[in-house]
N, C-alpha and C. Protein backbone atom coordinates (compact mmCIF):
# COMPACT_ATOMS: atom_id res chain seq x y z
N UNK A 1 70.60 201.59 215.61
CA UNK A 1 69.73 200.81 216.48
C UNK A 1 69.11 199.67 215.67
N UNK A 2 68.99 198.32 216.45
CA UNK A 2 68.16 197.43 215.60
C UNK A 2 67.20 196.90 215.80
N UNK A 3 66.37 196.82 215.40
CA UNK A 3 64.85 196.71 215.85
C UNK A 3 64.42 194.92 215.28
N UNK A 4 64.12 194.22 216.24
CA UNK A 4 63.34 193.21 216.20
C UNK A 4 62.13 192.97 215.00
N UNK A 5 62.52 192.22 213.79
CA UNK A 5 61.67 192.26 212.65
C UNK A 5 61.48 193.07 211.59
N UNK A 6 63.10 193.50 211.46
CA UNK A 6 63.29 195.05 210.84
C UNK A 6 64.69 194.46 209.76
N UNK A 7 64.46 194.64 208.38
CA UNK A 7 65.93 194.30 208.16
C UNK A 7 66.04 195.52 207.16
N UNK A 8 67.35 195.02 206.63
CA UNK A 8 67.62 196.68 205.86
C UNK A 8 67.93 195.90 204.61
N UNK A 9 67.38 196.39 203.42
CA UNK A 9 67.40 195.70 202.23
C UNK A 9 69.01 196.29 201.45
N UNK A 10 69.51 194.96 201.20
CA UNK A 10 70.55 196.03 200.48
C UNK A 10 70.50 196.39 199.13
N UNK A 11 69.29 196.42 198.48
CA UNK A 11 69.41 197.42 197.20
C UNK A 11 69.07 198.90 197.56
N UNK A 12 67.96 199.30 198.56
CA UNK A 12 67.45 200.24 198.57
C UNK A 12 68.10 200.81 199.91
N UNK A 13 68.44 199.54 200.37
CA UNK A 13 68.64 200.70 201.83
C UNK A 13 68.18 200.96 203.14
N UNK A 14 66.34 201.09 202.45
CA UNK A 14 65.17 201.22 203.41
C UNK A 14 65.35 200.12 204.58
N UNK A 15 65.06 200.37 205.61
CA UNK A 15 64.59 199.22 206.58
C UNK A 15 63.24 199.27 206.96
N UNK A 16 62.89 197.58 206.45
CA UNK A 16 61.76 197.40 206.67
C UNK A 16 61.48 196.30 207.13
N UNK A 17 59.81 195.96 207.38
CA UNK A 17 59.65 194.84 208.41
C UNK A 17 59.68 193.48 207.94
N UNK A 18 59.95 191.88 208.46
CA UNK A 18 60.22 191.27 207.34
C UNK A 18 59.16 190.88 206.58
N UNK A 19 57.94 191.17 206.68
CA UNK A 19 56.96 190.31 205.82
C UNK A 19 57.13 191.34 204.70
N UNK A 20 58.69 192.49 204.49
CA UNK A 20 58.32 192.77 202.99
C UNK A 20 59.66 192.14 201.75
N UNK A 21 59.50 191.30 202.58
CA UNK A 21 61.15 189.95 202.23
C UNK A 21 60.25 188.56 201.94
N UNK A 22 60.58 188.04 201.11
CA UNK A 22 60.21 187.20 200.56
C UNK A 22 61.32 185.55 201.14
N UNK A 23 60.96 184.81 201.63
CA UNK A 23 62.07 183.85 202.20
C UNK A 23 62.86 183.03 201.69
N UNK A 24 64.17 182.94 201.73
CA UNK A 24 65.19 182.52 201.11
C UNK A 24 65.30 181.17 201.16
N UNK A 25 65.04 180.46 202.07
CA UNK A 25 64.67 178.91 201.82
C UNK A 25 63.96 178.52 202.93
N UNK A 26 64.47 177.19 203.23
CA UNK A 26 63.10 176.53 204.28
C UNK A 26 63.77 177.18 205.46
N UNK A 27 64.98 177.34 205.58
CA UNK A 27 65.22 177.80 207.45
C UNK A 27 64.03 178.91 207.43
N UNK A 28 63.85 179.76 206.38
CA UNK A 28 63.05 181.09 206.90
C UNK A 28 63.65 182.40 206.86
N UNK A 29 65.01 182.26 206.72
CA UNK A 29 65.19 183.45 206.58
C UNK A 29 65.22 184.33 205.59
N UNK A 30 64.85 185.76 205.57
CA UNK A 30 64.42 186.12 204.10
C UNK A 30 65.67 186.89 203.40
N UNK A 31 65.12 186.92 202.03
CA UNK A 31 65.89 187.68 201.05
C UNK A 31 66.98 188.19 201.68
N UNK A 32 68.15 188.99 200.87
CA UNK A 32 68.81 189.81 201.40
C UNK A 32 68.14 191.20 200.56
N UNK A 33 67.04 191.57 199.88
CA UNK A 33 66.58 191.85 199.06
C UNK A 33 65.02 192.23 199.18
N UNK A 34 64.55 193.70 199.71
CA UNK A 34 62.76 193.35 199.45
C UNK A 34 62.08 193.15 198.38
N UNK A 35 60.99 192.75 198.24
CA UNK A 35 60.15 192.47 197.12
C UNK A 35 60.34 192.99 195.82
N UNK A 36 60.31 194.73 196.57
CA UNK A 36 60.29 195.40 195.20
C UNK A 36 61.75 195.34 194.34
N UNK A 37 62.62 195.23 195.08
CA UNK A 37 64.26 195.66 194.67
C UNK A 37 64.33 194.01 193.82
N UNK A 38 63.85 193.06 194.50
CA UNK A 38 64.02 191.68 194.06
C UNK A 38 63.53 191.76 192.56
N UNK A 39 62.61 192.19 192.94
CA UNK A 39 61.66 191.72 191.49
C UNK A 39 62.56 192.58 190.39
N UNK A 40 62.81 193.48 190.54
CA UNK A 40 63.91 194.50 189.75
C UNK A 40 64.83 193.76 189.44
N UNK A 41 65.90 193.26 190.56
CA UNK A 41 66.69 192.93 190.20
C UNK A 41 66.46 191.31 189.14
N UNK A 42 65.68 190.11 189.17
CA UNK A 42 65.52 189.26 188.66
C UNK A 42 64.71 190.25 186.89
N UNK A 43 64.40 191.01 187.17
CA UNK A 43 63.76 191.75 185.81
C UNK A 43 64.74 192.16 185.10
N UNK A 44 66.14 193.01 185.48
CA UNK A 44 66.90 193.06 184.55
C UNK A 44 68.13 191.92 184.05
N UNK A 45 68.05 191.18 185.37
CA UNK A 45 68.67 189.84 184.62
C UNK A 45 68.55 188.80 183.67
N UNK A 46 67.10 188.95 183.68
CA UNK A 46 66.40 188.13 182.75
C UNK A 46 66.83 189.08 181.42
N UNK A 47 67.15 189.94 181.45
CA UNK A 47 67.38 190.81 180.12
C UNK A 47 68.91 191.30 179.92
N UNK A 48 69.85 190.81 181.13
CA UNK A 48 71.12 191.08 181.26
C UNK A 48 71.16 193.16 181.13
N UNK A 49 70.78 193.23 181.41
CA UNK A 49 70.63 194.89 181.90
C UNK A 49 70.83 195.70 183.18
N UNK A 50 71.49 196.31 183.06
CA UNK A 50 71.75 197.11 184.54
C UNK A 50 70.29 198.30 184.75
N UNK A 51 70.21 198.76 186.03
CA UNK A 51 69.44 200.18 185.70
C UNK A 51 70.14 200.82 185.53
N UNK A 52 70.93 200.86 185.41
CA UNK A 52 71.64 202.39 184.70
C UNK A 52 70.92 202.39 182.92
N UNK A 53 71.22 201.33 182.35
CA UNK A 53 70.81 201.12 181.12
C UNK A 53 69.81 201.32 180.63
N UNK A 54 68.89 200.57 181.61
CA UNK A 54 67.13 200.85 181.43
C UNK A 54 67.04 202.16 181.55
N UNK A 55 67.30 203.33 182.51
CA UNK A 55 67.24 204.87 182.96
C UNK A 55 68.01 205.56 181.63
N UNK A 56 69.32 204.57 180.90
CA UNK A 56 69.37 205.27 179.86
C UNK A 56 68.47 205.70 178.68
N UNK A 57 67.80 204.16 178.59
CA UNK A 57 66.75 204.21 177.58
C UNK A 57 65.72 204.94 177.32
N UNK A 58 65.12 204.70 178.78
CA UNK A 58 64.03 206.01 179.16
C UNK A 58 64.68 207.74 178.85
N UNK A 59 65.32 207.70 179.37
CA UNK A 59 65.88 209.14 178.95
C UNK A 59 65.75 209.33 176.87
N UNK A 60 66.74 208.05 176.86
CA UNK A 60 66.70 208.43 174.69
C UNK A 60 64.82 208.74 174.43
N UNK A 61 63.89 207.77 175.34
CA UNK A 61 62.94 208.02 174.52
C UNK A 61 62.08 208.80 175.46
N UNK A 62 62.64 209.58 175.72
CA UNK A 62 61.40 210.95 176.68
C UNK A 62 61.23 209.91 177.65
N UNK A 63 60.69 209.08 178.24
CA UNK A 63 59.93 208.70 179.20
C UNK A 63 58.48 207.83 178.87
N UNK A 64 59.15 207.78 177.37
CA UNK A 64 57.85 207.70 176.58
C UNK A 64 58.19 206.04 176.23
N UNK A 65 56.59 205.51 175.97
CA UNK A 65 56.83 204.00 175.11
C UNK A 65 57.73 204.72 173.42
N UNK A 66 58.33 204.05 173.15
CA UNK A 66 59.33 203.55 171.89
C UNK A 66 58.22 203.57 170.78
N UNK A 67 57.61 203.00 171.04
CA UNK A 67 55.97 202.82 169.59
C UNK A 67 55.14 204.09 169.76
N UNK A 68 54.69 203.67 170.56
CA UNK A 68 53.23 204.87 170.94
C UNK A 68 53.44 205.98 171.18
N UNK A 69 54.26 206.52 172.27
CA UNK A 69 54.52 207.37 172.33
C UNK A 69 53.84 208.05 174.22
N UNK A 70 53.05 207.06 174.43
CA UNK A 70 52.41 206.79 175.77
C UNK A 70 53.36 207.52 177.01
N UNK A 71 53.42 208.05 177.65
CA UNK A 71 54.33 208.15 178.53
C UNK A 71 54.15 207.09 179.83
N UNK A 72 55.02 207.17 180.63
CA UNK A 72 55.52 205.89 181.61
C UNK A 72 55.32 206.61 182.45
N UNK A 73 54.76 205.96 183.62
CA UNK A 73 54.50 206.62 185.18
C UNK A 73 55.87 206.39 185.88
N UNK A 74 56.60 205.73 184.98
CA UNK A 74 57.91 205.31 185.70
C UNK A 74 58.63 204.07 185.41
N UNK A 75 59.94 204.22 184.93
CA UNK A 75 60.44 202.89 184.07
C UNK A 75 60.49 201.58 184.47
N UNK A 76 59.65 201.00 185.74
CA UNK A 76 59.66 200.03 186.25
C UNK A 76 58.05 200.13 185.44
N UNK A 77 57.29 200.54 185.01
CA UNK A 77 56.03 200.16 184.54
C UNK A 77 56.26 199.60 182.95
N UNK A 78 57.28 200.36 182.67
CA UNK A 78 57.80 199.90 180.91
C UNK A 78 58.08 198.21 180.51
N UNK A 79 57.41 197.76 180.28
CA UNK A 79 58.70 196.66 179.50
C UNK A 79 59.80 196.46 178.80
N UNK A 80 60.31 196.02 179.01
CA UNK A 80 61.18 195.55 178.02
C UNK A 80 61.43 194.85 176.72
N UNK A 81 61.29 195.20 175.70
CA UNK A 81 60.97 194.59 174.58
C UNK A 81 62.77 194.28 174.33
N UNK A 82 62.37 192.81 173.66
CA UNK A 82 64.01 192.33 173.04
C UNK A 82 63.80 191.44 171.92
N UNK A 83 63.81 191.00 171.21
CA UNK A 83 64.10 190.69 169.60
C UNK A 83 64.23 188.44 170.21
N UNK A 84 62.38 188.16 170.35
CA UNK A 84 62.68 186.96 171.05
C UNK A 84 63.39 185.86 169.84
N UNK A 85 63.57 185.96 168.65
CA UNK A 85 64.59 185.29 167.80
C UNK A 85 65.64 185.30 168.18
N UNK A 86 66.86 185.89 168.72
CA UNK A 86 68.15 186.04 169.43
C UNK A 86 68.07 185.18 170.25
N UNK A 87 67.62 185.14 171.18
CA UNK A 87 67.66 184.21 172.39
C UNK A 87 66.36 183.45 172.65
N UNK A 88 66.72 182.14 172.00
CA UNK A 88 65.49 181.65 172.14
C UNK A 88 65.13 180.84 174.22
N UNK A 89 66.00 181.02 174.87
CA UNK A 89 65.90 180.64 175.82
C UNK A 89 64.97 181.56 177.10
N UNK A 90 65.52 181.03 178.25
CA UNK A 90 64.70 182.25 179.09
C UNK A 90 65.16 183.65 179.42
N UNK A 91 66.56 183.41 178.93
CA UNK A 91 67.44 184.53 179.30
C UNK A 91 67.56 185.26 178.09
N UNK A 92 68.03 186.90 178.17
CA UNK A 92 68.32 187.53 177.03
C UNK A 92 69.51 187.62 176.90
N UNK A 93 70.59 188.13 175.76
CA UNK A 93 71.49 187.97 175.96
C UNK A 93 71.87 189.42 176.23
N UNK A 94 71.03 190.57 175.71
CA UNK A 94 71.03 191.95 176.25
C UNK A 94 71.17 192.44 174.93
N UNK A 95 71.88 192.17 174.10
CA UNK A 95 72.10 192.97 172.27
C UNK A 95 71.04 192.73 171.64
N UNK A 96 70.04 191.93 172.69
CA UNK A 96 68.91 191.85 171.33
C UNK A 96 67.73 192.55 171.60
N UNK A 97 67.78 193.41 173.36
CA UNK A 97 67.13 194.33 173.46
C UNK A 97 66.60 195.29 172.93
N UNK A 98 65.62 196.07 172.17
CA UNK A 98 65.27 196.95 171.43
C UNK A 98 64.67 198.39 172.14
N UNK A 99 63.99 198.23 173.12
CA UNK A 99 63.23 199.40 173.81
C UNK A 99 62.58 198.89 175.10
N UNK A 100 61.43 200.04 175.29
CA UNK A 100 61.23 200.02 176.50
C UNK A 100 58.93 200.00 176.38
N UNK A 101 58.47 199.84 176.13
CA UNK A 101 56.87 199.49 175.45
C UNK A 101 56.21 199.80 177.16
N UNK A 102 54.95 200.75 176.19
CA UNK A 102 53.73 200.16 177.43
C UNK A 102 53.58 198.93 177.24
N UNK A 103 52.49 198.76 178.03
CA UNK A 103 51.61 196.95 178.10
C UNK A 103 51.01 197.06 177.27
N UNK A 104 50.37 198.52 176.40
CA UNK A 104 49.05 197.50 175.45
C UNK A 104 50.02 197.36 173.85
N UNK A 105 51.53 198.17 173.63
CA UNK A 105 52.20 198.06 172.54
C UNK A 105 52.88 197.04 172.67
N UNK A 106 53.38 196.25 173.92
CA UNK A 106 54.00 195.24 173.82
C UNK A 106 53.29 193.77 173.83
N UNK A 107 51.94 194.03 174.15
CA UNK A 107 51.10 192.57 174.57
C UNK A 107 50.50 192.81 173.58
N UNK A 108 49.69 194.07 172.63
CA UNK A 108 48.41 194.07 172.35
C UNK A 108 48.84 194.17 170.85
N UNK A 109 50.40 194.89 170.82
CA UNK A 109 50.08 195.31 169.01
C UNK A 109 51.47 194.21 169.10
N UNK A 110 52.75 194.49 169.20
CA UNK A 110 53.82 194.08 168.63
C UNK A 110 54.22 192.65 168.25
N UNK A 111 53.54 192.08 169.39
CA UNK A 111 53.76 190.48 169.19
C UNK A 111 52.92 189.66 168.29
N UNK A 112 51.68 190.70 168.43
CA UNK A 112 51.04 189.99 167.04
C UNK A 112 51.50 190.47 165.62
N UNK A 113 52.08 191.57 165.90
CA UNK A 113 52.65 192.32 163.99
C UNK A 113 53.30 191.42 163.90
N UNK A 114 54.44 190.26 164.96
CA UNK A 114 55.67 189.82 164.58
C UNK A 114 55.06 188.48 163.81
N UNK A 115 54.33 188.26 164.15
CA UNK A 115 54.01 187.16 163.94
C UNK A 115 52.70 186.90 162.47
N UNK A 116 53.06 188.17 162.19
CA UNK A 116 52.38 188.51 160.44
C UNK A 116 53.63 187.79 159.57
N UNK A 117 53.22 187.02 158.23
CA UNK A 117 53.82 187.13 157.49
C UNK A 117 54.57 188.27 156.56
N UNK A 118 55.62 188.35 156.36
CA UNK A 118 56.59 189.80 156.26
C UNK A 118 55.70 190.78 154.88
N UNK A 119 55.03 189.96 153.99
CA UNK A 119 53.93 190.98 153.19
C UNK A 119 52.86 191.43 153.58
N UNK A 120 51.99 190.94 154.90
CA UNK A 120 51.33 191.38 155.41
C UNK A 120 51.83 193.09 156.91
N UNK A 121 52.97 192.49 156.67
CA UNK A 121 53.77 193.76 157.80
C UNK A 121 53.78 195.01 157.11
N UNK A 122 52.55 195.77 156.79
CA UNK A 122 52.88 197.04 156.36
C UNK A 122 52.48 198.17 157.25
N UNK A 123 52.38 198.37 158.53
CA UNK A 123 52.58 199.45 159.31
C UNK A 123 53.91 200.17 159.72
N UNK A 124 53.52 201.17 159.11
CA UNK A 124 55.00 201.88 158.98
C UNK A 124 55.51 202.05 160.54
N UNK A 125 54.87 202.42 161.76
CA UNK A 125 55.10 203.18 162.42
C UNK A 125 56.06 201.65 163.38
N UNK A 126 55.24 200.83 163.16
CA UNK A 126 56.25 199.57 163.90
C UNK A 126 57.56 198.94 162.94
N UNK A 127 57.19 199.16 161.89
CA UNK A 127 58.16 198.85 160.75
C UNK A 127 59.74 199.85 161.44
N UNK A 128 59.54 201.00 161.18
CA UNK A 128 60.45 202.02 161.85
C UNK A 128 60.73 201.23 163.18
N UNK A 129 60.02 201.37 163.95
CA UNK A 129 60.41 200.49 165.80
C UNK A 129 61.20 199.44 165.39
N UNK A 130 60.55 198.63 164.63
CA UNK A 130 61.68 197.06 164.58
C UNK A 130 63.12 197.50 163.67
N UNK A 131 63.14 198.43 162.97
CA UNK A 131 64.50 198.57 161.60
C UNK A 131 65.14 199.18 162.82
N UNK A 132 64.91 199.86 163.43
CA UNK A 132 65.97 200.76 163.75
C UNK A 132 65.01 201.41 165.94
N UNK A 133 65.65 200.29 166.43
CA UNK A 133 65.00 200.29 168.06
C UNK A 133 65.60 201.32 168.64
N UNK A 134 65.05 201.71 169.70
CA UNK A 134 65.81 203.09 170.64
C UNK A 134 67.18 202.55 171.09
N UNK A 135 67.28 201.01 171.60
CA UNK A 135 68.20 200.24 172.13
C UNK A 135 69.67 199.88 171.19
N UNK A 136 69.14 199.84 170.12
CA UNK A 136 70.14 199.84 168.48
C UNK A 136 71.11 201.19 168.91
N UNK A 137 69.92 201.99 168.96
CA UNK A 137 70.78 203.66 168.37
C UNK A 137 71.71 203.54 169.94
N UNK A 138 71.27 203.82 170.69
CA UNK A 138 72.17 203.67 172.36
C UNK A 138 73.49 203.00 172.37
N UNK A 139 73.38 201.76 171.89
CA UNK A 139 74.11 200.91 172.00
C UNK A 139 75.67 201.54 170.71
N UNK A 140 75.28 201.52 169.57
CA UNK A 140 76.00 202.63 168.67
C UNK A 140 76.06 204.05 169.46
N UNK A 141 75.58 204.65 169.99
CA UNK A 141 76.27 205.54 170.46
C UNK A 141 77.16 205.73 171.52
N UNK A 142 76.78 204.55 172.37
CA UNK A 142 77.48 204.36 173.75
C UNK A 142 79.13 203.66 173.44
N UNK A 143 79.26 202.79 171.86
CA UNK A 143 80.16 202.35 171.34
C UNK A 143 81.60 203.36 170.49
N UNK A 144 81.16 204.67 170.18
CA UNK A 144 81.62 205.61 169.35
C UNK A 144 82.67 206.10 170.38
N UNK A 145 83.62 205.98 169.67
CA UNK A 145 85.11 206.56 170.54
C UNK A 145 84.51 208.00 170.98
N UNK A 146 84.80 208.73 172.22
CA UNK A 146 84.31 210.03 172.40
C UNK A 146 85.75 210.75 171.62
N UNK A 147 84.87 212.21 171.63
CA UNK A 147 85.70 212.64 170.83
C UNK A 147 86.63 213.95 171.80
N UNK A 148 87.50 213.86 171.81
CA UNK A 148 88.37 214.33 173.04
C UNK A 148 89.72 215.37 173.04
């Protein structure tokens, strides 16, 4: 049945009403995409990432931030941390991804450690995060011939 002001998003599925569609140009008509699925989807592009990938990550690290150890109400609350030397543009290229950060390890501690001169960088616990990222180890493991 189709209901007048009702569309069906095709990431999720759900049908919903359109003010939860965001409009696709001046005719008006909206997204093929609601808000939430949109914003997802432009979130892992900007990082060239599937969710499958991100859901991998979360899994390597408990559910947990990569630094802290914080747990995630849910991997759409995580960021994405990626190595902004690699790609200096707006886009990532995805290999330079490292993990998955709350907000106060990715806004509050990491970007300012990076930006220490390398003798002043002596916290071990981010030292470890940057040598060797949850996203590093994944990526090497997801690469390893299985063994069969």
């Amino acid at each position: 049945m189709i209901q007048l002001g009702v569309v069906e998003c095709l990431h999720c599925r759900e049908h919903k009403p359109v003010s939860e569609y965001s409009r696709l140009n001046a005719s008006g008509a909206p997204r093929p995409y609601c808000k939430p699925c949109n914003a997802e989807r432009v979130r892992l592009g900007h990082y060239n990432l599937t969710k499958e990938s991100v859901g991998l990550l979360l899994l390597l690290q408990e559910g947990k931030c990569a630094i802290c150890g914080a747990p995630s109400p849910d991997e759409g609350a995580m960021h994405i941390d990626h190595d902004h030397a690699c790609c200096p543009g707006k886009r990532s290229c995805g290999a330079c991804v490292r993990g998955l950060l709350c907000n106060r390890c990715n806004f509050g501690g990491l970007g300012w450690y990076e930006g220490l001169p390398p003798e002043l960088r002596t916290f071990e616990l981010l030292n470890r995060y940057l040598s060797d990222p949850p996203a590093k180890r994944l990526r090497a493991e997801r690469s390893r011939p299985s063994a069969a």
